[in-house]
Protein backbone atom coordinates (compact mmCIF):
# COMPACT_ATOMS: atom_id res chain seq x y z
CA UNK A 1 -8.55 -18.18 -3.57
CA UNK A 2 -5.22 -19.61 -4.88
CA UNK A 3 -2.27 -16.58 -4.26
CA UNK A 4 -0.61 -15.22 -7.23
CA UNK A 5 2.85 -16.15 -7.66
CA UNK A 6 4.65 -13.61 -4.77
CA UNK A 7 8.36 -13.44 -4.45
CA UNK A 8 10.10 -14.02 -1.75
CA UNK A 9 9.83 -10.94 -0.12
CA UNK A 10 6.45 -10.13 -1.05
CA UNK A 11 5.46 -13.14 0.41
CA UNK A 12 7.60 -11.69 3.54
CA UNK A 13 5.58 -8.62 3.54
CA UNK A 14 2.05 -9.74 2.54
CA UNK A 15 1.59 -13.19 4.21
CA UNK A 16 4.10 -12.80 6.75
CA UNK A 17 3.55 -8.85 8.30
CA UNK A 18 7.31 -8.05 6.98
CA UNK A 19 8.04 -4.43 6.15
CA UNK A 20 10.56 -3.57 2.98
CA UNK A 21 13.93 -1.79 3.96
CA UNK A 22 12.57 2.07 3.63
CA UNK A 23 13.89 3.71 0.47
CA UNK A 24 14.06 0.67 -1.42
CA UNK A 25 11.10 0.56 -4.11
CA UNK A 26 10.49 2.05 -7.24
CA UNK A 27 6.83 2.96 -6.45
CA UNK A 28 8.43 5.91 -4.58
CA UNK A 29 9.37 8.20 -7.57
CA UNK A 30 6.34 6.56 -9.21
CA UNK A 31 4.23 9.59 -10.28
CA UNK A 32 2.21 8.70 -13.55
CA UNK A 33 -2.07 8.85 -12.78
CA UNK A 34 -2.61 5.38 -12.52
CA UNK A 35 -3.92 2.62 -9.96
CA UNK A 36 -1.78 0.72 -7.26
CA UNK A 37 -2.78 -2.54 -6.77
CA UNK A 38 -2.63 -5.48 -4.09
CA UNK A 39 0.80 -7.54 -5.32
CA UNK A 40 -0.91 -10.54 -4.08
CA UNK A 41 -4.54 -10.60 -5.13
CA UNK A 42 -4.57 -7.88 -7.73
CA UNK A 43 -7.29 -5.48 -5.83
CA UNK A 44 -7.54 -1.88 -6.91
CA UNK A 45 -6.10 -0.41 -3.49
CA UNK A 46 -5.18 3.46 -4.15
CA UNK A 47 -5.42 5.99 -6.69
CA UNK A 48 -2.46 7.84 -7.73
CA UNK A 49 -4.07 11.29 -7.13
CA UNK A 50 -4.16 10.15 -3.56
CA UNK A 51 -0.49 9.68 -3.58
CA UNK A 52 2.01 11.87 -1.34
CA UNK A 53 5.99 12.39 -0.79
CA UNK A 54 6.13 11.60 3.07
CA UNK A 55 9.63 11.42 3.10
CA UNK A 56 9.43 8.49 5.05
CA UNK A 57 10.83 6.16 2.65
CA UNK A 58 7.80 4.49 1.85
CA UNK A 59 5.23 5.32 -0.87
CA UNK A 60 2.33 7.20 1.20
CA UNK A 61 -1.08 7.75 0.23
CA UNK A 62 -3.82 10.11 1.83
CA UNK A 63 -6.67 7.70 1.15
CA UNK A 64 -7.85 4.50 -0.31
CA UNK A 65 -10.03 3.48 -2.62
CA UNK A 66 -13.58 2.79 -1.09
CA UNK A 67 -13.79 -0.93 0.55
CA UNK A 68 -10.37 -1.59 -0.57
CA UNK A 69 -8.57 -2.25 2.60
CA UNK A 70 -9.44 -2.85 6.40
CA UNK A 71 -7.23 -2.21 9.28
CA UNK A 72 -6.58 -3.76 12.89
CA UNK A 73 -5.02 -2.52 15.48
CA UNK A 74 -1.28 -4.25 15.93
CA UNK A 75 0.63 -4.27 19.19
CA UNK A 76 4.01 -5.42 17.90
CA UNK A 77 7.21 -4.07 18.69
CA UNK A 78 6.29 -2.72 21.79
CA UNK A 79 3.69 -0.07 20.35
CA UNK A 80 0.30 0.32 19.17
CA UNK A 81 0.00 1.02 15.38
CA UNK A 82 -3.40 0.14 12.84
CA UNK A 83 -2.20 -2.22 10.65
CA UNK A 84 -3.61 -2.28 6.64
CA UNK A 85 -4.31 -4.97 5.12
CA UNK A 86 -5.74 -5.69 1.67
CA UNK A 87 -9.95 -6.06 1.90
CA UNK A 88 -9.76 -9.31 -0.63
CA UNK A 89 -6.41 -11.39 0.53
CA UNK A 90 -5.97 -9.88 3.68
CA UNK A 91 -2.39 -9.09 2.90
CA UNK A 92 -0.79 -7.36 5.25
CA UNK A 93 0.02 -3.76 3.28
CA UNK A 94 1.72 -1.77 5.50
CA UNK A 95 0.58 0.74 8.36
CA UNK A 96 -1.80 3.82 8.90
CA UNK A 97 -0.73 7.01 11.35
CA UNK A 98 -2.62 10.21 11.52
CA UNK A 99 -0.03 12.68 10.48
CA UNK A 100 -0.95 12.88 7.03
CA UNK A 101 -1.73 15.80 4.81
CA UNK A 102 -5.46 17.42 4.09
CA UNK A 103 -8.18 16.60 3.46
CA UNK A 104 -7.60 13.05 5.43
CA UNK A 105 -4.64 13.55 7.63
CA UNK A 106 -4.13 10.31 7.29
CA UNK A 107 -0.74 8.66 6.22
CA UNK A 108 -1.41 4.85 4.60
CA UNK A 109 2.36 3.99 4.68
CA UNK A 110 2.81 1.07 2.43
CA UNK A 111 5.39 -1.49 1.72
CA UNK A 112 5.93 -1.24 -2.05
CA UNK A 113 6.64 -4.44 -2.67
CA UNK A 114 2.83 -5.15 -1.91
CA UNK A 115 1.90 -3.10 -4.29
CA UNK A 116 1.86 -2.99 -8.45
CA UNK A 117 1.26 -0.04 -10.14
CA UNK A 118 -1.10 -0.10 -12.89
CA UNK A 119 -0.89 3.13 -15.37
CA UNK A 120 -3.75 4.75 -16.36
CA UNK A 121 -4.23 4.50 -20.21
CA UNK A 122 -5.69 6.64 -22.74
CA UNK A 123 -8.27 5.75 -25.30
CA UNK A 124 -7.59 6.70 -29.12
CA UNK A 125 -10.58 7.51 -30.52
């Protein structure tokens, strides 16, 4: 499968297992309902209901979407962290840690520049 055309520092993040300078994308004040999406393959990754202020820096999520992304267990840095990546490119997304509100208390931590948002639309009828 051919990559979509990444940036620099997606490419840094996705294909490379870079992380983003904290504080530094827009997806953090994002809060329309919509759907964030892989930057590199265009997978459906999150929902925005799942979406959470962690105040980490980083836009945070509670859950994924079902069979959206897969994790592994990374030893970098001197610790032991599970790594998420993206279920269709295997781009590397950002990490998982268990001190995230109900009902998962999970926190998916993700590098925004992995991510596009996609808002929701509404049908006229």
């Amino acid at each position: 499968m051919a990559d979509r055309t990444l940036t620099p520092e997606q490419h840094h993040v996705l294909r490379e297992h870079g992380t983003e300078r904290a504080g530094t994308s827009p997806l953090n004040q994002e809060k329309r309902a919509g759907t964030f999406r892989c930057a590199g393959c265009g997978q459906p990754l999150f929902s925005s209901d799942t979406k959470f202020e962690s105040g980490t820096g980083w836009p945070s999520f509670f859950a994924p979407l079902d069979n959206a992304v897969e994790t592994t267990t990374d030893t970098t840095h001197g610790m032991t962290r599970t790594e998420v990546h993206c279920a269709k490119c295997q781009g590397h997304l950002g990490h998982r840690f268990p001190d995230g509100p109900r009902p998962t208390g999970q926190r998916y931590c993700m590098n925004g520049v992995a991510l596009e948002f996609e808002p929701e639309t509404k049908e006229k009828v």
